[in-house]
Each structure stands twice: as structure tokens, then as C-alpha cells.
Protein backbone atom coordinates (compact mmCIF):
# COMPACT_ATOMS: atom_id res chain seq x y z
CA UNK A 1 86.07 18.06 -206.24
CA UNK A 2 82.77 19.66 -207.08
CA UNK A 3 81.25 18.15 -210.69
CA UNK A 4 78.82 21.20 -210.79
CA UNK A 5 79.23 24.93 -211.10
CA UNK A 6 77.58 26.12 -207.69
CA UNK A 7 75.14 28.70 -209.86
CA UNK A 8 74.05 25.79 -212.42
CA UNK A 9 72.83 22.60 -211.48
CA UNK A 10 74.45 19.42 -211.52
CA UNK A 11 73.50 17.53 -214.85
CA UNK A 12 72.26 14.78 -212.40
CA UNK A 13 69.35 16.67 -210.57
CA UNK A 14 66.20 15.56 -210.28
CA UNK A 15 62.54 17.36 -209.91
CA UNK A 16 61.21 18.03 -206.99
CA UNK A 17 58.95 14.49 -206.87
CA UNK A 18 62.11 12.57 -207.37
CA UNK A 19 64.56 14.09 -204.72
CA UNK A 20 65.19 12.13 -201.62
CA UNK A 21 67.39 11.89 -198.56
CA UNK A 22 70.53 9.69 -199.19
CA UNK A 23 71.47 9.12 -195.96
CA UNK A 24 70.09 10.68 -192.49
CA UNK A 25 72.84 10.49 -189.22
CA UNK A 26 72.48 11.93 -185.82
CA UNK A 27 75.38 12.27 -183.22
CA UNK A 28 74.37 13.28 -179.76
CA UNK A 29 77.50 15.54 -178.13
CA UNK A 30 78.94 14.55 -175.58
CA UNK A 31 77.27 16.88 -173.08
CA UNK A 32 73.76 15.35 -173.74
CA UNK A 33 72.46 19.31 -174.23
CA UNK A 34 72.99 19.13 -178.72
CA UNK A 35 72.85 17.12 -181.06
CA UNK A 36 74.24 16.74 -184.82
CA UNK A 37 72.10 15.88 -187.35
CA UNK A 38 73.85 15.07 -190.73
CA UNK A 39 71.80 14.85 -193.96
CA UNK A 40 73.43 13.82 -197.67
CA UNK A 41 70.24 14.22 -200.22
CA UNK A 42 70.26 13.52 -203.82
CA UNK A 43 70.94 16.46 -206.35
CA UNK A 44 68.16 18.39 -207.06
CA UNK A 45 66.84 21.03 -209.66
CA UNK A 46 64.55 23.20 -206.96
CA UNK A 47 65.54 23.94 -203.75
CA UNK A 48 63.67 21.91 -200.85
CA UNK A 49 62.67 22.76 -197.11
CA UNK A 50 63.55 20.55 -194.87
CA UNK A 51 61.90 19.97 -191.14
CA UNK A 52 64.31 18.39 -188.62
CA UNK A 53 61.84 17.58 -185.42
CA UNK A 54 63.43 15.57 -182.19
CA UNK A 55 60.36 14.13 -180.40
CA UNK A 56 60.61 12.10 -177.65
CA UNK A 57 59.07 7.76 -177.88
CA UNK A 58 55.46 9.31 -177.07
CA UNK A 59 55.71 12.24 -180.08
CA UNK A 60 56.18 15.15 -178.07
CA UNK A 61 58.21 17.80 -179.59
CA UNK A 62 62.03 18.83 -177.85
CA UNK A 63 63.02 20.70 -180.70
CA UNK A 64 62.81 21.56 -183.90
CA UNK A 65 64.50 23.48 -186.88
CA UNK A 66 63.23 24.68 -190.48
CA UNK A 67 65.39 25.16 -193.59
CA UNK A 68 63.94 27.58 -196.13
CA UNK A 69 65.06 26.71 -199.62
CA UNK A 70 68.20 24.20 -199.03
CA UNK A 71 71.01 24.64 -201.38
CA UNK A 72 73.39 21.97 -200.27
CA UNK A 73 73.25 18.14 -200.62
CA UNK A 74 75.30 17.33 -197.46
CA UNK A 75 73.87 19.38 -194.40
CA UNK A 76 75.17 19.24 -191.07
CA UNK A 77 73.17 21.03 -188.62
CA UNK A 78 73.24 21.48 -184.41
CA UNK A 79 70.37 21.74 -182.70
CA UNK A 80 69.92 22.03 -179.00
CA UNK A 81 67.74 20.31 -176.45
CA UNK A 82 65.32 22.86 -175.39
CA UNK A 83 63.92 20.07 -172.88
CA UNK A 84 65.20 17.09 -171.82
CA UNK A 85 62.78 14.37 -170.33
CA UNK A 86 64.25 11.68 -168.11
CA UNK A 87 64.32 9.30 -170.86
CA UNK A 88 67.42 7.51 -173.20
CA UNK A 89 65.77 7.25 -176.30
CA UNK A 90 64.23 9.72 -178.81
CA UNK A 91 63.13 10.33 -182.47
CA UNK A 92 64.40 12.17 -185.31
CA UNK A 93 62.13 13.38 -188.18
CA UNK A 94 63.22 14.72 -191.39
CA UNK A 95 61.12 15.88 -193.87
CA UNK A 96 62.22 17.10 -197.38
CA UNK A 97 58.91 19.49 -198.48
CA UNK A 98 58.21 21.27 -201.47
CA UNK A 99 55.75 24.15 -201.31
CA UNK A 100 53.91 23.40 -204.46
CA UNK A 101 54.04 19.57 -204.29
CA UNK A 102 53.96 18.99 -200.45
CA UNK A 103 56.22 16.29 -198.49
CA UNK A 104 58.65 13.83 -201.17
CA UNK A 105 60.60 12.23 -198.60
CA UNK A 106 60.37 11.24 -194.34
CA UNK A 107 63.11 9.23 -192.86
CA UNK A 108 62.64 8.43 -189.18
CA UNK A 109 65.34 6.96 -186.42
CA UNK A 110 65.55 6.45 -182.75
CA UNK A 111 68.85 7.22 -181.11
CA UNK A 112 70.03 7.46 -177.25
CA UNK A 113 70.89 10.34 -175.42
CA UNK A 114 72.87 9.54 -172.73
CA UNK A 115 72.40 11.96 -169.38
CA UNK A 116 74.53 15.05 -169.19
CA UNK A 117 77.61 14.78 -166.93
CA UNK A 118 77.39 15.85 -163.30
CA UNK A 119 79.19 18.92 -162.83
């Protein structure tokens, strides 16, 4: 059950210096061509941008997404594997960003992508 209104914000939010990610998850699918990312951040009075960036070991990008003005504390977003180097192990970068007061939170984590299935 939602404590907050959606169009007023929760009596718990916090100013942009303050907000943070709770918790950052990624699933790879099954298919090793997506994967989930999953994202619970703490309530907020200003809506942040977030940067999701998959890099492989070395820091060269695979993909990447940008979310303009978040309004949700629990995200759950798919991205796909624009290139896949013949590798097991990559990076996930998140980045919560506020225009006017520049990056408030970066959580990092290496997960494995397993190859995709032989057809």
C-alpha cells in the first residue's frame, strides 16, 4: 500500500544531496542478449536522472540507458547487449545525477554473463 499520494511527496523525501540508491540488482536473462537491472532509491523531493552504463572489466561501454527526471523509487529496467565481447564478467554503473548539483550517488557491481545458447 502506497503511504504517499502519487502527486505529493512522501513526508519522508529528502533533497536532492541526500537521495541515494537503496539497493542496485542486475539479472542477466537467460539468453545472454538482456539484462535486468533493478534499482529501489530512497524517497525524494526532486526528481533525479539516472545513468545505467554496462562496461565490460577494461571500461568499454556495451550499453547504456538515460532516465530523464525519475519518478519512481523501485525501477526495473531491460536493457540489451548491443555487443557482446567473449568475456563472463562485466560492470554495472548507476549514477543518480541532479542537473543543478551534479552526481549524489554511484554504486558499481560486477556480474557474469553466461554465453547465449547455441541454436
Amino acid at each position: 500500500m502506497l503511504r504517499y499520494h502519487p502527486l505529493q511527496p512522501d513526508p519522508d523525501a529528502l533533497p536532492p544531496s541526500q537521495v541515494r540508491f537503496k539497493s542496485v540488482k542486475v539479472e542477466p536473462w537467460p539468453e545472454g542478449r538482456k539484462v535486468r537491472v533493478l534499482m529501489d532509491i530512497t524517497p525524494f523531493q526532486q526528481p533525479p536522472n539516472i545513468e545505467v552504463t554496462i562496461t565490460d572489466l577494461e571500461g568499454h561501454e556495451i550499453t547504456s540507458a538515460h532516465i530523464i527526471e525519475n519518478v519512481d523509487y523501485r525501477l526495473v529496467i531491460t536493457l540489451h547487449l548491443r555487443k557482446i565481447v567473449p568475456q563472463t564478467q562485466y560492470r554495472l554503473i548507476v549514477r543518480m545525477i541532479y542537473p543543478d548539483v551534479g552526481a549524489v550517488d554511484e554504486q558499481s557491481l560486477i556480474f557474469e554473463l553466461l554465453p547465449p545458447p547455441e541454436a
